[in-house]
C-alpha atoms as a PDB file:
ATOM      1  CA  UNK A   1       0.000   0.000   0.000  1.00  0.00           C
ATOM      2  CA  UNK A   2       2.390   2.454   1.006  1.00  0.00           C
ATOM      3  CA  UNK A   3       4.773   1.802  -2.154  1.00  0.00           C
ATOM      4  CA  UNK A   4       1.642   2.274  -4.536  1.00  0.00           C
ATOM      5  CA  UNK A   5       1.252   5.633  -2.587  1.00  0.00           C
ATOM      6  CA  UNK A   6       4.706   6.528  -3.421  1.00  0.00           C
ATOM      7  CA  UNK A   7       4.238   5.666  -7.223  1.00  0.00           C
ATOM      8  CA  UNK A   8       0.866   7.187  -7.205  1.00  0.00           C
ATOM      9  CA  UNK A   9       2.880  10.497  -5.788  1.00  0.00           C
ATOM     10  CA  UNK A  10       5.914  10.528  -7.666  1.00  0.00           C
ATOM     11  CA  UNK A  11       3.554  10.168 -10.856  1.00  0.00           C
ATOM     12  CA  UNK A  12       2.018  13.032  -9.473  1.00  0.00           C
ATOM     13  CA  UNK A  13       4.906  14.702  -9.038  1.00  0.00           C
ATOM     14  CA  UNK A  14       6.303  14.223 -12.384  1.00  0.00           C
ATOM     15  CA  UNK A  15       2.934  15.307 -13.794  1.00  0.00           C
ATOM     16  CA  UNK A  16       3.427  18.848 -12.255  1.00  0.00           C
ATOM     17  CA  UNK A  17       6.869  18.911 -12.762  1.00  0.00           C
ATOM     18  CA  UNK A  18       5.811  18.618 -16.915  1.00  0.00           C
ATOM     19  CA  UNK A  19       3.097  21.449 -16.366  1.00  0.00           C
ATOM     20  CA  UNK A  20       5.645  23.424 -14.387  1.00  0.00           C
ATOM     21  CA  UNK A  21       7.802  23.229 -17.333  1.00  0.00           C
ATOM     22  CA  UNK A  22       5.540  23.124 -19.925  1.00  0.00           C
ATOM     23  CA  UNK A  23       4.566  26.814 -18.408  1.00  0.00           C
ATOM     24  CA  UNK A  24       7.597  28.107 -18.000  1.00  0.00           C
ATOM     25  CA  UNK A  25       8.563  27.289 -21.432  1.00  0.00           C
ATOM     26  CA  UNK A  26       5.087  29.425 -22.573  1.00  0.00           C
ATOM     27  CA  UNK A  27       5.872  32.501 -20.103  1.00  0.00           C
ATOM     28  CA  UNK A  28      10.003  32.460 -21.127  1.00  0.00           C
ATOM     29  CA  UNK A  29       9.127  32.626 -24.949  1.00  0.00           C
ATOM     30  CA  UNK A  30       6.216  35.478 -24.195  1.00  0.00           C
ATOM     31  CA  UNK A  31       8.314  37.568 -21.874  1.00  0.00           C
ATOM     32  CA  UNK A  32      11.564  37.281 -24.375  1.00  0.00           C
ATOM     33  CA  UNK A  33       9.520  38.436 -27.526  1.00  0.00           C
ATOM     34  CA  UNK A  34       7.731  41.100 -26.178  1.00  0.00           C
ATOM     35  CA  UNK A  35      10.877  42.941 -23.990  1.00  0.00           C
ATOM     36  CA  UNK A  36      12.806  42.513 -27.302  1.00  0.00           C
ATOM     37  CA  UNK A  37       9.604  44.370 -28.608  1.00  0.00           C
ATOM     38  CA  UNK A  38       9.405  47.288 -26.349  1.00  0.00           C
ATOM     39  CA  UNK A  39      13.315  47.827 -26.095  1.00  0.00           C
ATOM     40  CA  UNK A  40      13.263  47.914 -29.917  1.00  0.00           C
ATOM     41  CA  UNK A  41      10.188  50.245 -29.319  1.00  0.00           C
ATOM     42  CA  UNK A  42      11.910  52.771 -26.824  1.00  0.00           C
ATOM     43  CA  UNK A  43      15.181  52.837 -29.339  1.00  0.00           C
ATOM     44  CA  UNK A  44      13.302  53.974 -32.370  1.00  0.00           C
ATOM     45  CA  UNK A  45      11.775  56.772 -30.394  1.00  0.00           C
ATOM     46  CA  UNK A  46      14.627  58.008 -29.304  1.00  0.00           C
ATOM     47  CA  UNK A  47      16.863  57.431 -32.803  1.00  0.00           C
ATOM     48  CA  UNK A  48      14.235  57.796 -35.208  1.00  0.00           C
ATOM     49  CA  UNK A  49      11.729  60.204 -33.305  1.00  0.00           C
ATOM     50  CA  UNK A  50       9.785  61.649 -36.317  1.00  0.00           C
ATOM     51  CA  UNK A  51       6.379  60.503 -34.987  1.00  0.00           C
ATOM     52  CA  UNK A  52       7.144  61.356 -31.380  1.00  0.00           C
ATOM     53  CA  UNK A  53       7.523  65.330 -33.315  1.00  0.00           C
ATOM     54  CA  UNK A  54       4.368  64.493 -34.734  1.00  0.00           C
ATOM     55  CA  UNK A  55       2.683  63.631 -31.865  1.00  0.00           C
ATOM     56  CA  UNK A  56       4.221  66.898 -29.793  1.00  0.00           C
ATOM     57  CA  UNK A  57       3.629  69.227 -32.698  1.00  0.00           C
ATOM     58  CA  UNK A  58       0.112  68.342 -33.938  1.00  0.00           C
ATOM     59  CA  UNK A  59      -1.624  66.504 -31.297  1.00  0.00           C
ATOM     60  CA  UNK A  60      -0.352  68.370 -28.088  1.00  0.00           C
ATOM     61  CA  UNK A  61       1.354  65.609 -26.463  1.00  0.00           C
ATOM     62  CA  UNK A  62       4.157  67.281 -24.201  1.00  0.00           C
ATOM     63  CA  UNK A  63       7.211  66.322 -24.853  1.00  0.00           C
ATOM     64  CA  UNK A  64       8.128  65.317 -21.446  1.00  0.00           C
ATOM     65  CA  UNK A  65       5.337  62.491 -21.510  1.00  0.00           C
ATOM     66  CA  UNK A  66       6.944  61.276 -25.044  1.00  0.00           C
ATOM     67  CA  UNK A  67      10.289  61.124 -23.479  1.00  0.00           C
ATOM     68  CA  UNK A  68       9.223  59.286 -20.206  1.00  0.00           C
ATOM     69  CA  UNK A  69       6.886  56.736 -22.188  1.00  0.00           C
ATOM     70  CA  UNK A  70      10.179  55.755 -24.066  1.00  0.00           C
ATOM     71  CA  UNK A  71      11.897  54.782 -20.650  1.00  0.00           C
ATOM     72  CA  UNK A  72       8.963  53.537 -19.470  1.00  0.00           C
ATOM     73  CA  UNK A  73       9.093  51.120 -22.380  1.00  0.00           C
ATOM     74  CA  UNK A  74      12.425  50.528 -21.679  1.00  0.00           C
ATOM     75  CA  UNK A  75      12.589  49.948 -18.204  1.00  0.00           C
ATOM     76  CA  UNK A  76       9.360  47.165 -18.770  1.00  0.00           C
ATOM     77  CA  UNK A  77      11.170  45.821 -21.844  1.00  0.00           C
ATOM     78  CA  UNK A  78      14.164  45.178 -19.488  1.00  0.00           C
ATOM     79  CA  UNK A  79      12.057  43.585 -16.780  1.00  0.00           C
ATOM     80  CA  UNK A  80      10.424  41.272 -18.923  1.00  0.00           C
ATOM     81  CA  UNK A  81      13.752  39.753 -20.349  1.00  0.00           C
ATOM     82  CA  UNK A  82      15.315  39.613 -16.988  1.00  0.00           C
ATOM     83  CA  UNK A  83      12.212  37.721 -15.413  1.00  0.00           C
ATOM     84  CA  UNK A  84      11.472  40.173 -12.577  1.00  0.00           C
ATOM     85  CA  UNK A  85       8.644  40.402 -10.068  1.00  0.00           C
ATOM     86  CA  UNK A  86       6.992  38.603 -13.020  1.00  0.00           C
ATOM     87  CA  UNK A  87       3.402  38.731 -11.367  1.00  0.00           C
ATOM     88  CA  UNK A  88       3.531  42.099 -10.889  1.00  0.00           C
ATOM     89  CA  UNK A  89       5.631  42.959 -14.050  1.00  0.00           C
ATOM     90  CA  UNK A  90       2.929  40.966 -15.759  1.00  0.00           C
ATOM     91  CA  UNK A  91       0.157  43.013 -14.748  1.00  0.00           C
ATOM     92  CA  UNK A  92       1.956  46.352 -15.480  1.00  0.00           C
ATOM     93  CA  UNK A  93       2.264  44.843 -19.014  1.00  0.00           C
ATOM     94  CA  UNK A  94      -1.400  43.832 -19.345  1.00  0.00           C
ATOM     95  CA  UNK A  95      -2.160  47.425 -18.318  1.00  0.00           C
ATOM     96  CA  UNK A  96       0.379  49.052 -20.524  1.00  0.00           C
ATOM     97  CA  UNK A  97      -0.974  47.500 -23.423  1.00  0.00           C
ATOM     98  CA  UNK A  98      -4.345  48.181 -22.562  1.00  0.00           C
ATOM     99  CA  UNK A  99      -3.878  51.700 -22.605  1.00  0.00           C
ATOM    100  CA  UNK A 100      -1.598  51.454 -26.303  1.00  0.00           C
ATOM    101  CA  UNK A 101      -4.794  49.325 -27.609  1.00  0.00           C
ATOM    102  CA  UNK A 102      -6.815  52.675 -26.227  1.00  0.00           C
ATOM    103  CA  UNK A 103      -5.065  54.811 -28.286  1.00  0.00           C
ATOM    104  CA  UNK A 104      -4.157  52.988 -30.995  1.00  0.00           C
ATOM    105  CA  UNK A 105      -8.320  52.953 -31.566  1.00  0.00           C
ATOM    106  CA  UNK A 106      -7.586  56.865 -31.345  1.00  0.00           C
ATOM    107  CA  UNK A 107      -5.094  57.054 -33.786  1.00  0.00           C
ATOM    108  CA  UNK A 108      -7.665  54.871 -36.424  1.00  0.00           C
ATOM    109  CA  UNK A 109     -10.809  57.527 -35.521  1.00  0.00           C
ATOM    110  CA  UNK A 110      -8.105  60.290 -36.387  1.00  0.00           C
ATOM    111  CA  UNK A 111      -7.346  58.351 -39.967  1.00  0.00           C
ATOM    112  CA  UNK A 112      -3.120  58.754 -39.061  1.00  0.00           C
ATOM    113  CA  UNK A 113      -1.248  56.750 -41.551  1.00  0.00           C
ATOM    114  CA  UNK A 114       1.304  55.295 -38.670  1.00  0.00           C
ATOM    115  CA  UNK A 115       0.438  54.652 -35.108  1.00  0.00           C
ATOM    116  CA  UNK A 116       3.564  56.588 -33.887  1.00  0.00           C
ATOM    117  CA  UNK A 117       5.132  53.477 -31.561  1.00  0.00           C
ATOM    118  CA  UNK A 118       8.297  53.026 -33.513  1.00  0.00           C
ATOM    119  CA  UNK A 119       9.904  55.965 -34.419  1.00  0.00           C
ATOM    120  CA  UNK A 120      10.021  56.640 -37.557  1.00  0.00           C
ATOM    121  CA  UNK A 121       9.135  53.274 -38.836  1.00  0.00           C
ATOM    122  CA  UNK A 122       5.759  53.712 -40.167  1.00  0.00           C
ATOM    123  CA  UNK A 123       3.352  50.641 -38.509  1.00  0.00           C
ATOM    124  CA  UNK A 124      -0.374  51.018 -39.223  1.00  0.00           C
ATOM    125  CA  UNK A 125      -2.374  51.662 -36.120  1.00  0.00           C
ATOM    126  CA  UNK A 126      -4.776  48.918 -36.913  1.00  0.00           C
ATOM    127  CA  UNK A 127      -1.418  46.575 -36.807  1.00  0.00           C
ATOM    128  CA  UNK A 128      -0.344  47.497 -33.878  1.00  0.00           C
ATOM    129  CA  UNK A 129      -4.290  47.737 -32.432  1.00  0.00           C
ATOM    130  CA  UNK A 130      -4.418  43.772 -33.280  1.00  0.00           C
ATOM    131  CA  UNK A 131      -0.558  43.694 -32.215  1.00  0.00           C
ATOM    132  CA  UNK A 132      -1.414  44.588 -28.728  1.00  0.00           C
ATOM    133  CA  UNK A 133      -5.113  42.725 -28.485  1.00  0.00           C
ATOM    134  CA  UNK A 134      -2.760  39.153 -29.326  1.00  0.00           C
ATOM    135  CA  UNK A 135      -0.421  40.396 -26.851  1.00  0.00           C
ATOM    136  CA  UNK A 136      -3.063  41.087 -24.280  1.00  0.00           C
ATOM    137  CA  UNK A 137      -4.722  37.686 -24.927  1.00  0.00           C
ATOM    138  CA  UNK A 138      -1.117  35.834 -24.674  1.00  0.00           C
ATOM    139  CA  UNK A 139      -0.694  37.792 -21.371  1.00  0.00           C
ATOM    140  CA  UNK A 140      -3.448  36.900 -19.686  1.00  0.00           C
ATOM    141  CA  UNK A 141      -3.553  33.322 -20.662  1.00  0.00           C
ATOM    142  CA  UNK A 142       0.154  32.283 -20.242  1.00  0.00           C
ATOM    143  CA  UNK A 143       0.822  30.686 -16.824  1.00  0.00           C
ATOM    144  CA  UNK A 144       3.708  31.760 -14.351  1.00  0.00           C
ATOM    145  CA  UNK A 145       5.694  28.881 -13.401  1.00  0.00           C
ATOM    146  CA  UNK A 146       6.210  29.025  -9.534  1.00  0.00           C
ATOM    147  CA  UNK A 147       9.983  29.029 -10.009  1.00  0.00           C
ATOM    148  CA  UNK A 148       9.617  32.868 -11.678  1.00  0.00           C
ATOM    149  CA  UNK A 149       7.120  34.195  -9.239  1.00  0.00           C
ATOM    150  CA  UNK A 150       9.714  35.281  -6.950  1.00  0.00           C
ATOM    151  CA  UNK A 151      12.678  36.915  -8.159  1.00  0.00           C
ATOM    152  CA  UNK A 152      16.375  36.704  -7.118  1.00  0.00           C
ATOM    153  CA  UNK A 153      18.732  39.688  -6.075  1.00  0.00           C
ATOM    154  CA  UNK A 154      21.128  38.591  -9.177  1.00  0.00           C
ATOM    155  CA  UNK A 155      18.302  39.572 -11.696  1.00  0.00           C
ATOM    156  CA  UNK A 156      17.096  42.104  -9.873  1.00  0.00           C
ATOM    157  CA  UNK A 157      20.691  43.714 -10.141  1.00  0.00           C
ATOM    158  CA  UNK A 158      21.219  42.634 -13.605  1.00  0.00           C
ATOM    159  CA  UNK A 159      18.041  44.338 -14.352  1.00  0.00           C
ATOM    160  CA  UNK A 160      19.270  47.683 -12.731  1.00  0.00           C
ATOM    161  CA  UNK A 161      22.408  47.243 -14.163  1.00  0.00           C
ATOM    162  CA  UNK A 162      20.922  46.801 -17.891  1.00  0.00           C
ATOM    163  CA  UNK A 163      18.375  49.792 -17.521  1.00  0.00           C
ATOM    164  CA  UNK A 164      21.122  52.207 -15.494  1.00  0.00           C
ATOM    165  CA  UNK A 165      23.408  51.282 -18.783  1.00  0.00           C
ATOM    166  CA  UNK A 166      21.120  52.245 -21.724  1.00  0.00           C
ATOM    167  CA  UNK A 167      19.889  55.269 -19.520  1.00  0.00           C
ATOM    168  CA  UNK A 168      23.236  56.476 -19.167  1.00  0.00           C
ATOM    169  CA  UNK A 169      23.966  56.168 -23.078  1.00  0.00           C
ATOM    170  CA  UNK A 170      20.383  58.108 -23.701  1.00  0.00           C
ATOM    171  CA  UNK A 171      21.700  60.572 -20.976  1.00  0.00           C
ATOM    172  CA  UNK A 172      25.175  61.457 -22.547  1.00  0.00           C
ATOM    173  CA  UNK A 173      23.179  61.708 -25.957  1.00  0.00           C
ATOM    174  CA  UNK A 174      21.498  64.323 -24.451  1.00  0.00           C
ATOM    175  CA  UNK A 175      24.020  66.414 -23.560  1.00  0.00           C
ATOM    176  CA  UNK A 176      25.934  66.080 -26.523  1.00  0.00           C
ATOM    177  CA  UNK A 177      22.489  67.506 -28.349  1.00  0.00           C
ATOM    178  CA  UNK A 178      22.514  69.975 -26.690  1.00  0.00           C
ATOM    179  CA  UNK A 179      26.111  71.323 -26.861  1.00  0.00           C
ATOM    180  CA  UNK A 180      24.946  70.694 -30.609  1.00  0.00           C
ATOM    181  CA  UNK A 181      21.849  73.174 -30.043  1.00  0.00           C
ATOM    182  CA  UNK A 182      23.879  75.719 -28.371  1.00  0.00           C
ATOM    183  CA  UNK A 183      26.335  76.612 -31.017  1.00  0.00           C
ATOM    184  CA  UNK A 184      23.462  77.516 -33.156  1.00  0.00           C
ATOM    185  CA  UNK A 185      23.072  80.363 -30.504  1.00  0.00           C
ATOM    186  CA  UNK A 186      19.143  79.953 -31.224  1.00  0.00           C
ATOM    187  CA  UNK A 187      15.992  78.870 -29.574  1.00  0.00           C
ATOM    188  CA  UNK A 188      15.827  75.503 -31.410  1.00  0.00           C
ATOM    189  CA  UNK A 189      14.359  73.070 -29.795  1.00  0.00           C
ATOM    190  CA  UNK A 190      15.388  69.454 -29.183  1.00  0.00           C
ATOM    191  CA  UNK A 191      13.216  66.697 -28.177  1.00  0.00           C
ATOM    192  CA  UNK A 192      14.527  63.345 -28.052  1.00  0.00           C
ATOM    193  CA  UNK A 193      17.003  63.673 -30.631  1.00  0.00           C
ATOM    194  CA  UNK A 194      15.096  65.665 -33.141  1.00  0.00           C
ATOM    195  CA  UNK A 195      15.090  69.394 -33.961  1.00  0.00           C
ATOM    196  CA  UNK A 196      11.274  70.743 -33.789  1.00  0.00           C
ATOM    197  CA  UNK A 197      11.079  73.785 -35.596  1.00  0.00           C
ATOM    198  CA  UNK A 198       8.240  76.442 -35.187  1.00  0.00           C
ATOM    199  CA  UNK A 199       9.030  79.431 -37.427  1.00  0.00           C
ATOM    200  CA  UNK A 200       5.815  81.256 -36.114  1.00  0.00           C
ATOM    201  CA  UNK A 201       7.800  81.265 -32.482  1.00  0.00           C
ATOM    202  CA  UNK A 202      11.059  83.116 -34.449  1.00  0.00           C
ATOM    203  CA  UNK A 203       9.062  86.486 -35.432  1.00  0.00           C
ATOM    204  CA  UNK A 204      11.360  89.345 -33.854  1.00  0.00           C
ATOM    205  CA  UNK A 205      14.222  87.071 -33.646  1.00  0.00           C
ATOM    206  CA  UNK A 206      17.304  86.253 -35.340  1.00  0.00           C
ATOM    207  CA  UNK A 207      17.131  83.407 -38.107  1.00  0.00           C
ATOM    208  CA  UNK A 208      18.479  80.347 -35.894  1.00  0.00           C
ATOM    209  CA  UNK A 209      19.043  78.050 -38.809  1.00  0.00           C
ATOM    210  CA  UNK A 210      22.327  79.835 -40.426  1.00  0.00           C
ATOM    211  CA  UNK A 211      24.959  78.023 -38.918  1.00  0.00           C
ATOM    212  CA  UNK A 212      23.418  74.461 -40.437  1.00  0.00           C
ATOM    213  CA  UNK A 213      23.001  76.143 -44.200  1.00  0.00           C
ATOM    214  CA  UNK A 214      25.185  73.944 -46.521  1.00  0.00           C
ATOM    215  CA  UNK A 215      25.914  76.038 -48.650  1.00  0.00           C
ATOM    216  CA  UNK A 216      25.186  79.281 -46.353  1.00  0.00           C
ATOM    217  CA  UNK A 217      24.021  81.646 -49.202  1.00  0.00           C
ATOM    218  CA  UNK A 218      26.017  84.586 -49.359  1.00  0.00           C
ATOM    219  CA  UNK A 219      24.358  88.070 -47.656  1.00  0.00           C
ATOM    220  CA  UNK A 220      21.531  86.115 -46.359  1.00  0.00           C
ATOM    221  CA  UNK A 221      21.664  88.325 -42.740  1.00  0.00           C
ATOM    222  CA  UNK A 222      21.960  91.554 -45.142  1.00  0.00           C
ATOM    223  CA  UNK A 223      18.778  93.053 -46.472  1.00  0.00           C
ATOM    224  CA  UNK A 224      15.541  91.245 -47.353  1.00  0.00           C
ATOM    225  CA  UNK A 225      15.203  87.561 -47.838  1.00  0.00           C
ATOM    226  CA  UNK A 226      12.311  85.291 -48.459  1.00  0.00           C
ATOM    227  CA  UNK A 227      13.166  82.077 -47.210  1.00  0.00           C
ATOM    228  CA  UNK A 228      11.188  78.875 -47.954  1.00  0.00           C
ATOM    229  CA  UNK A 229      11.456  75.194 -46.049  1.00  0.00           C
ATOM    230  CA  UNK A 230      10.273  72.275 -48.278  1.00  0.00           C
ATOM    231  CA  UNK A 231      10.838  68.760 -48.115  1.00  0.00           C
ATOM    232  CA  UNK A 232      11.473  67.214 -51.927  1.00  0.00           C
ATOM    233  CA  UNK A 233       8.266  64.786 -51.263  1.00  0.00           C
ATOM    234  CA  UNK A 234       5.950  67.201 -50.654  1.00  0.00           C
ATOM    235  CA  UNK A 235       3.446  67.663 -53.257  1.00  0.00           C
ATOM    236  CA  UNK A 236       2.297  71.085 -51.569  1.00  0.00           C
ATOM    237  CA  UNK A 237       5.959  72.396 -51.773  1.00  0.00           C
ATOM    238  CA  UNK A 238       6.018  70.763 -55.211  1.00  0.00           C
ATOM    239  CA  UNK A 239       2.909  73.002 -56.236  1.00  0.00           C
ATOM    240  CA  UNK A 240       4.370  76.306 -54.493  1.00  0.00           C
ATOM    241  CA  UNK A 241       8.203  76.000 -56.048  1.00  0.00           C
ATOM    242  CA  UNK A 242       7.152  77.783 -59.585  1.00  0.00           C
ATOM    243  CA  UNK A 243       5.656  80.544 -58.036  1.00  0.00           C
ATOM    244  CA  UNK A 244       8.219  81.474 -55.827  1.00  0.00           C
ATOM    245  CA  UNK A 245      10.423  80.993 -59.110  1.00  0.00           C
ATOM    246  CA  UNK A 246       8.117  83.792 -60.026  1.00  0.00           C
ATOM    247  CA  UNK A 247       8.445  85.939 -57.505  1.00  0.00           C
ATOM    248  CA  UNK A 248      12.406  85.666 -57.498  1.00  0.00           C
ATOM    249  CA  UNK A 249      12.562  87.140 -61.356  1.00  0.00           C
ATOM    250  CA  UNK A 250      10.496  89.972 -60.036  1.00  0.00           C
ATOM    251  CA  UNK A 251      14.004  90.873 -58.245  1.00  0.00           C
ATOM    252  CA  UNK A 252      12.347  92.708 -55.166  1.00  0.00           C
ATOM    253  CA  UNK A 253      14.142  89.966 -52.426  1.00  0.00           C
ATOM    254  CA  UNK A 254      16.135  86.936 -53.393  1.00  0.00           C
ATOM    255  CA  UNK A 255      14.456  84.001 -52.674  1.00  0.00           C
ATOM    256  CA  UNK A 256      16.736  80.982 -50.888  1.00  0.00           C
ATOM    257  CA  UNK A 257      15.006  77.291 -50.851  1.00  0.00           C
ATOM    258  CA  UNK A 258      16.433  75.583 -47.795  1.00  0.00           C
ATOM    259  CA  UNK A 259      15.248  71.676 -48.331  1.00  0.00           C
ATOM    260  CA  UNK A 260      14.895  69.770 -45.019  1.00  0.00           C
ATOM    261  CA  UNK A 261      16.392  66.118 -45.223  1.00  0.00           C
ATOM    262  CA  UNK A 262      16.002  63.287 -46.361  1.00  0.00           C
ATOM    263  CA  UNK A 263      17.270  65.327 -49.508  1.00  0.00           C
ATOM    264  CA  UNK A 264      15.713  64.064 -53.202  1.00  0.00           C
ATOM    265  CA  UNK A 265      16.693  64.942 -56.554  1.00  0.00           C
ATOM    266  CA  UNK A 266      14.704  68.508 -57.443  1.00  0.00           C
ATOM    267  CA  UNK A 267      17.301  69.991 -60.014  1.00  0.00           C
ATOM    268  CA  UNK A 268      14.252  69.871 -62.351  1.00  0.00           C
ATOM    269  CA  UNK A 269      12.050  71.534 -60.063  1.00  0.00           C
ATOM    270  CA  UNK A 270      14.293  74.680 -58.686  1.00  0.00           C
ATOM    271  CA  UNK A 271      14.163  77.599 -60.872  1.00  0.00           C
ATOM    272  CA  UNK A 272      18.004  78.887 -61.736  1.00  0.00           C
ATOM    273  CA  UNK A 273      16.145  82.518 -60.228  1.00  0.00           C
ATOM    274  CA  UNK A 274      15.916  80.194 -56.640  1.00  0.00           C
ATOM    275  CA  UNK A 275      18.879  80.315 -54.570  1.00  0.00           C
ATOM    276  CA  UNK A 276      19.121  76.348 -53.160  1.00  0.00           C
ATOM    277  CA  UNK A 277      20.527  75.018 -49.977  1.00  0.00           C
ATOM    278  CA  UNK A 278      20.273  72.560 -47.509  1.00  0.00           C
ATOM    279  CA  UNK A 279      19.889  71.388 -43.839  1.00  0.00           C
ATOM    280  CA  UNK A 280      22.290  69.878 -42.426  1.00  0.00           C
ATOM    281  CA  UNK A 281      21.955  66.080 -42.725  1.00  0.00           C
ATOM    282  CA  UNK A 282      23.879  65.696 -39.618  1.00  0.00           C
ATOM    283  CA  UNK A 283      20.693  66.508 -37.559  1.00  0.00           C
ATOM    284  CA  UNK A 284      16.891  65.335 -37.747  1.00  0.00           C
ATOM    285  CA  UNK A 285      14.716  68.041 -38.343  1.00  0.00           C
ATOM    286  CA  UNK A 286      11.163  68.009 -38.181  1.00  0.00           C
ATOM    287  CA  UNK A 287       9.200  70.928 -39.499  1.00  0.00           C
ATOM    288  CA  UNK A 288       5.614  71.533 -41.507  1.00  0.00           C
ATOM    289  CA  UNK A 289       6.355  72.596 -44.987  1.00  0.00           C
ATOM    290  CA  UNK A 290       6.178  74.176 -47.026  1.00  0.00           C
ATOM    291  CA  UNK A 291       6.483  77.356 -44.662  1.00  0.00           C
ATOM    292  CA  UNK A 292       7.613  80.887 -45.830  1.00  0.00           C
ATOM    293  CA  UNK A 293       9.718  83.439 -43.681  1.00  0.00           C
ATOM    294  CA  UNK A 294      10.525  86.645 -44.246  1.00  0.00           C
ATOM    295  CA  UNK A 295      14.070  87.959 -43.059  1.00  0.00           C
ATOM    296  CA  UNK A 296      15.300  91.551 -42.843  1.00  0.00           C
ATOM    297  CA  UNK A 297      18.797  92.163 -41.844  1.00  0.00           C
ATOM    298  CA  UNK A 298      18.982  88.329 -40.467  1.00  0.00           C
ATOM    299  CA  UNK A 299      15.813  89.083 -38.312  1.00  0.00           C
ATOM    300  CA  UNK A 300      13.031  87.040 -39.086  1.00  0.00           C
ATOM    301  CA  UNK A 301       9.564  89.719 -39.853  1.00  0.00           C
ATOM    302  CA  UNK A 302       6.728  87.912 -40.705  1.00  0.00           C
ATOM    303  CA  UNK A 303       6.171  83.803 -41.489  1.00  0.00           C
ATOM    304  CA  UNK A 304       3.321  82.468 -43.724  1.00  0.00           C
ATOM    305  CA  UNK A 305       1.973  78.751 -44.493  1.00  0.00           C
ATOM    306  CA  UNK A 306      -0.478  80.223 -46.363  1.00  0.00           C
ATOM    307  CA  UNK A 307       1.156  80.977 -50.303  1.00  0.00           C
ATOM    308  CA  UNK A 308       3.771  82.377 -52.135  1.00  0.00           C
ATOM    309  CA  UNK A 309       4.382  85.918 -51.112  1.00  0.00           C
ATOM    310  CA  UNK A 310       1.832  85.830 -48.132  1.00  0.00           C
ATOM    311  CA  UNK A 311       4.213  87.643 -46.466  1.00  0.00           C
ATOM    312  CA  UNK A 312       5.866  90.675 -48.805  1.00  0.00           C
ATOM    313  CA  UNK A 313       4.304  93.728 -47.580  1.00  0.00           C
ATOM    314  CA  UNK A 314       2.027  95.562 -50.545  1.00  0.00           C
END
């Protein structure tokens, strides 16, 4: 009797033992994938932060909560591939991505082409809406195994360690930006890697984007100077570019076209009457073209996004 107990409990045993593993396989494959995710996530905001502008610029989302949603990503990502506090990580995860279903559903009522969650790699938000429902479902159904529902001091460090690491690297990036914003000696502004520029802020102020002109077009703080941003793929800037050509053989201002990068090929676009230079490609810029500004002895007077020559006095 009492050996067919003992079978009866190491079968028992071994039984459990299968399930333990069996879930610990499920919840090691689930928490791997989805920190590798939101690291990957968190990087592309801060290297690639196009939508993060978009999001500050048109929608009113401070910058501050852009930035800290980015570590916030990070720091998860990094608990998740550690295995830390995993019931408790696992709950801030199901409520995380609760939150990015929420507004991923606001990003489809709003018709945006890209859901803004990795930088600037354009993901439909109806992608990543189904992205995080699967991810939701996986969480909620994937079993802890009881040998990860307590962590250990050694991950717990290692996680500390990881996170402290990357931090520091986003940190000194930082600084370095702006020691990079202050030899412009202008009020650029710099949010997570990207310049955000707002001409209609630079009215009664000095033209802040002279030191990153390549080539800086000669006299350009001396008299008056209509100055246009475009992008080469923008079809409004497309439309715009023979009218300032227009207005430049009228020979009342020069006219300088500064294209914002990623540069194209536009030689068959820009008028020989259009003076054409560049941004600096050693910077990410992020501005709404086409936009016109008016400069007067390298102040800037008056800025339009209206049309050619909204600006020129009558």
């Amino acid at each position: 009797m009492n050996a067919a107990t003992e079978n009866s409990t190491s079968d028992l045993d071994k039984s459990t033992a299968d399930q333990s593993d069996d879930g610990g396989t499920a919840w090691f494959y689930a928490r791997l994938l989805l920190g590798t995710l939101l690291v990957l996530a968190a990087i592309l905001k801060w290297y690639s932060p196009v939508e993060s502008a978009t999001l500050h610029v048109e929608y009113g989302v401070p910058a501050w909560l852009i930035a800290v949603t980015a570590q916030f990503e990070l720091a998860l990502g990094i608990a998740l591939l550690c295995g830390v506090h995993a019931r408790q990580v696992r709950l801030l995860t199901l409520t995380t991505f609760t939150v990015f279903a929420a507004f991923a559903v606001y990003r489809i009522a709003l018709g945006a082409e890209s859901c803004g969650c990795f930088g600037s790699v354009k993901v439909s938000p109806w992608w990543t809406l189904a992205l995080d429902l699967v991810v939701l479902a996986a969480m909620a159904c994937v079993r802890i195994p009881c040998s990860s529902r307590r962590s250990s001091p050694k991950r717990d460090s290692l996680a500390l360690a990881v996170y402290g690491l990357l931090a520091l690297v986003f940190f000194a990036g930082s600084l370095n930006e702006e020691g990079t914003a202050a030899r412009a000696n202008s009020p650029l502004e710099k949010v997570a890697g990207l310049y955000l520029l707002e001409p209609d802020d630079w009215v009664g102020g000095a033209f802040p984007l002279t030191d990153f002109l390549s080539p800086q077009p000669a006299g350009i703080l001396e008299g008056n100077w209509t100055v246009i941003l475009y992008h080469h793929d923008c079809s409004a800037c497309r439309e715009s570019m023979p009218k300032y050509a227009a207005l430049a053989a009228t020979g009342n201002t020069p006219v300088a076209v500064v294209e914002v990068p990623p540069y194209g090929d536009d030689s068959n676009l820009l008028s020989t009457n259009l003076i054409h230079t560049k941004l600096s490609d050693d910077e990410d810029w992020f501005v709404q073209t086409p936009v016109e500004i008016q400069l007067s002895g390298g102040v800037v007077t008056a800025v339009s996004h209206e049309s050619p020559g909204a600006t020129q006095p009558n």
